[in-house]
Protein backbone atom coordinates (compact mmCIF):
# COMPACT_ATOMS: atom_id res chain seq x y z
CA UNK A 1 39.23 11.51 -11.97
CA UNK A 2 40.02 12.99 -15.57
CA UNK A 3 38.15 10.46 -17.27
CA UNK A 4 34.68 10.62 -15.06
CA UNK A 5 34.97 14.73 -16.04
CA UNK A 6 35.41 13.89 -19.60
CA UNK A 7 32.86 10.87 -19.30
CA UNK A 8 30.48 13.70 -17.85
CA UNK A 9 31.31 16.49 -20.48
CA UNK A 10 30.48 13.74 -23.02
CA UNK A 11 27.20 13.50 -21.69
CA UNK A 12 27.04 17.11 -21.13
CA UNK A 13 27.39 18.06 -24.85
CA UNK A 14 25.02 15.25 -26.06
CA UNK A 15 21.99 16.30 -23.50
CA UNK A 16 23.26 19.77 -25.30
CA UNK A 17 22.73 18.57 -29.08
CA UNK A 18 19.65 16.54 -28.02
CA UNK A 19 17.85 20.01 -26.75
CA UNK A 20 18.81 22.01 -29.79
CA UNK A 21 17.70 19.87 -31.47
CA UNK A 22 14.31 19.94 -30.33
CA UNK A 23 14.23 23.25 -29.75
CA UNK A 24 14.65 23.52 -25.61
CA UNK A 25 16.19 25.93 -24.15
CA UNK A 26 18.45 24.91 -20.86
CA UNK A 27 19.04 26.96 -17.88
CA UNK A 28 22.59 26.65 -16.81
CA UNK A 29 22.18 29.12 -14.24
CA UNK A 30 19.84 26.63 -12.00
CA UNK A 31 22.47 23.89 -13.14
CA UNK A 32 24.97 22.67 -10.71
CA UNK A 33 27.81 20.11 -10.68
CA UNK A 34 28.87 18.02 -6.73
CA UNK A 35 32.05 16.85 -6.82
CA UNK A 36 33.75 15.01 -3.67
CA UNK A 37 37.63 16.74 -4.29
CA UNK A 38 38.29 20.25 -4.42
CA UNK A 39 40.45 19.48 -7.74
CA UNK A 40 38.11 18.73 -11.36
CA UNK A 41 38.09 19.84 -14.53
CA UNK A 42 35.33 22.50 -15.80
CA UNK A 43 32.18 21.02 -17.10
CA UNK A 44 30.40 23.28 -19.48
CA UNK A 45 27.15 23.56 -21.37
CA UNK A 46 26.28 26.04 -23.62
CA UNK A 47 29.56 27.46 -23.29
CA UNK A 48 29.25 28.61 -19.66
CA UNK A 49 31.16 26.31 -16.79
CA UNK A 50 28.66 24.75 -14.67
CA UNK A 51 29.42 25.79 -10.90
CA UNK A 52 30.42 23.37 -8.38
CA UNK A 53 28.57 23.15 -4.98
CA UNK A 54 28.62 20.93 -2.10
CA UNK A 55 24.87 19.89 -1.97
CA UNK A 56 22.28 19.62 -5.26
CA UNK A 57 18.51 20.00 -4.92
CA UNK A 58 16.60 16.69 -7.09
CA UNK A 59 13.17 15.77 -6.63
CA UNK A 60 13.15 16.98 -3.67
CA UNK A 61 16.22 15.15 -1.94
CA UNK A 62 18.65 17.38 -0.95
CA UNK A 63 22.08 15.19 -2.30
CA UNK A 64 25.24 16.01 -0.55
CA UNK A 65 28.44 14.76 -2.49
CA UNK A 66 29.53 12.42 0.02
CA UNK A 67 25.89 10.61 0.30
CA UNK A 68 25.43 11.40 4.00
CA UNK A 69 21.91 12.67 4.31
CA UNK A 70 23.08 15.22 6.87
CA UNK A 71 21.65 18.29 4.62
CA UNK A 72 18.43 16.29 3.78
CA UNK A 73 17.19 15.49 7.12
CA UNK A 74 18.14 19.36 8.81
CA UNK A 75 15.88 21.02 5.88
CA UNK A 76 13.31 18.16 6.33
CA UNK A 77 13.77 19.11 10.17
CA UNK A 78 13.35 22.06 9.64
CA UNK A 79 10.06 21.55 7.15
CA UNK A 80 8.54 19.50 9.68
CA UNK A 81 9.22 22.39 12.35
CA UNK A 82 7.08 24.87 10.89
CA UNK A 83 4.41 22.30 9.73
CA UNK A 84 4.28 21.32 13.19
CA UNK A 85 3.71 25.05 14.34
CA UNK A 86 1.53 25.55 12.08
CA UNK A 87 -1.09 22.74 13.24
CA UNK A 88 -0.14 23.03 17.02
CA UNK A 89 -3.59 24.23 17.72
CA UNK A 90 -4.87 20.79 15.92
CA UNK A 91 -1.96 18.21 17.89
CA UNK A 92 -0.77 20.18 20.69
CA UNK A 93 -1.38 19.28 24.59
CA UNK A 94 -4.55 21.65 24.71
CA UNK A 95 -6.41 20.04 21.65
CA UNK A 96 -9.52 18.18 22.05
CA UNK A 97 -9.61 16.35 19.24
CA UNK A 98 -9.05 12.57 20.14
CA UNK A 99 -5.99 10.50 20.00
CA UNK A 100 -7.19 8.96 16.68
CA UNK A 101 -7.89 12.11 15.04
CA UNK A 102 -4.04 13.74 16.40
CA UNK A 103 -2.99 10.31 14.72
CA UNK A 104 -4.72 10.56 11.30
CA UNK A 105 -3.70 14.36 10.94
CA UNK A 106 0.45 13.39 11.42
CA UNK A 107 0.06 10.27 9.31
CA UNK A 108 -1.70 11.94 6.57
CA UNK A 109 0.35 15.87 6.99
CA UNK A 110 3.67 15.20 8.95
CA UNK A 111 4.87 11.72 7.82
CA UNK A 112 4.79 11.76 4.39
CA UNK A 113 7.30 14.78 4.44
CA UNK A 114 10.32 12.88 6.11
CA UNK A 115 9.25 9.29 4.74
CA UNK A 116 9.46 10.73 0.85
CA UNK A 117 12.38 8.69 -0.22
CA UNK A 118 13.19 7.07 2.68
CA UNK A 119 14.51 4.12 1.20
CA UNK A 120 17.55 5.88 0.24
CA UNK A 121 18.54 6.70 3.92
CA UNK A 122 20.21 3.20 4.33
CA UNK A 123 23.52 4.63 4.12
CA UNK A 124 22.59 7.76 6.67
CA UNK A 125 24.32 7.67 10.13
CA UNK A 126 22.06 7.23 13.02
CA UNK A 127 22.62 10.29 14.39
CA UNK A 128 21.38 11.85 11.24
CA UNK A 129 18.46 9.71 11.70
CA UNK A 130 18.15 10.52 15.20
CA UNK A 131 17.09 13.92 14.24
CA UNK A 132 13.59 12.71 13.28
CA UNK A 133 13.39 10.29 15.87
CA UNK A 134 13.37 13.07 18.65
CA UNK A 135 10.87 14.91 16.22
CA UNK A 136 8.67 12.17 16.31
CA UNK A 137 9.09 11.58 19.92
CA UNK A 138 8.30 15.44 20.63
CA UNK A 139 5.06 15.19 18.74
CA UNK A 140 3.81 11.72 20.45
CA UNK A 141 4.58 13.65 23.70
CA UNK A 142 2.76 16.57 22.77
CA UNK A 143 -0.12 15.21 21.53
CA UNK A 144 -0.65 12.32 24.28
CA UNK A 145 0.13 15.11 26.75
CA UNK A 146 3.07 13.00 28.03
CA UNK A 147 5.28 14.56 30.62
CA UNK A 148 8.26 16.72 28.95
CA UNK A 149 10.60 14.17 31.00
CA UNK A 150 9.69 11.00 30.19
CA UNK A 151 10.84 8.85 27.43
CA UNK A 152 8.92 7.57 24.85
CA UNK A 153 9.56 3.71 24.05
CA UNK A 154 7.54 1.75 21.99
CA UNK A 155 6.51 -1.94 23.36
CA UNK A 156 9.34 -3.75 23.83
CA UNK A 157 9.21 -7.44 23.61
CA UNK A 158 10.18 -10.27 26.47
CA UNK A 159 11.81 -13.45 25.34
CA UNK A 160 8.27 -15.07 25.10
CA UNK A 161 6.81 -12.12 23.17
CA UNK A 162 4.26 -11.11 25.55
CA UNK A 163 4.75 -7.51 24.30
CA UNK A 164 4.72 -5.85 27.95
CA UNK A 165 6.64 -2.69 28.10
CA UNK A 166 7.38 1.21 29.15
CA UNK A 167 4.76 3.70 28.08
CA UNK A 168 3.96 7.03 29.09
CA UNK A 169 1.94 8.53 30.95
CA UNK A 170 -1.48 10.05 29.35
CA UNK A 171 -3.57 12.79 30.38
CA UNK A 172 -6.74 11.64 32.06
CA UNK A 173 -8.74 13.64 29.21
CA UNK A 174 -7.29 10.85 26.89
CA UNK A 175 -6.68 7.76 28.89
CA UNK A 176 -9.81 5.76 27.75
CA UNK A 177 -8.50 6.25 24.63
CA UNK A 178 -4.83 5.38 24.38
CA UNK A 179 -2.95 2.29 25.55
CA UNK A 180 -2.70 1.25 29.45
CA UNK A 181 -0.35 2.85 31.17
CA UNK A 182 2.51 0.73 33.84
């Protein structure tokens, strides 16, 4: 563990000498250092300690120290909540834009917010992925007017792949327009 803190204060005091060099002025206040065991050395820069935290904030992927995702997806969650709110009116049960349209706007507004690097979730638990599951499944619902109780499944193949499955049931306003229902 010593020599990955002194690996990392090495690297701390050449990013140091490389921006007084060129004249740039850090921040150390915005800096922070995640560290899985509650025992390290200090790492400084520009003579201050960096501060340890549990969770660090980089391109917008909320990194945990042990890798788990668990932070990430509740403040995407959460994100998505008030996006969500915010366009009710436009995807909600009373809307009367079509199907298509309700599809475009999430595709285009509300899916690019939890699929932004999404290929690093391959180590998340699936109840951490779960979480968006049920968000997606809340906003099919509400925008197919599906019945609060019923579950959404997609198509689930037979053995000869004749793709017959569960669905829900749609509102008549949009039934011309979605898939058959059972």
């Amino acid at each position: 563990m010593e020599a990955a803190t002194q690996k990392l204060q090495q690297a701390a005091d050449s990013i140091n000498n490389w921006t007084q060099q060129w004249f740039i002025k850090l921040n150390t206040d915005k800096s922070n250092f995640t560290n899985q065991r509650c025992r390290y050395q200090p790492v400084t820069m520009n003579g201050k300690i960096i501060p340890t935290s549990q969770t660090a904030k980089y391109l917008g992927m909320t990194l945990d120290a042990k890798i788990r995702w668990k932070v990430h997806v509740k403040t995407k969650r959460e994100e998505l909540g008030i996006k969500y709110r915010q366009m009710y009116w436009l995807l909600g049960r009373r809307s009367t834009l079509s199907l298509r349209n309700k599809l475009v706007l999430y595709t285009q507004i509300l899916k690019p917010v939890w699929t932004y690097g999404i290929q690093l979730w391959g180590c998340a638990a699936q109840s951490t992925i779960a979480v968006i599951h049920r968000f997606q499944n809340k906003v099919l619902r509400d925008s197919k007017c599906a019945l609060v109780y019923q579950e959404h499944r997609p198509p689930q193949r037979s053995q000869h792949g004749n793709g017959h499955g569960r669905h829900t049931t749609i509102c008549p306003e949009t039934r011309s327009e979605a898939s058959p229902t059972r």
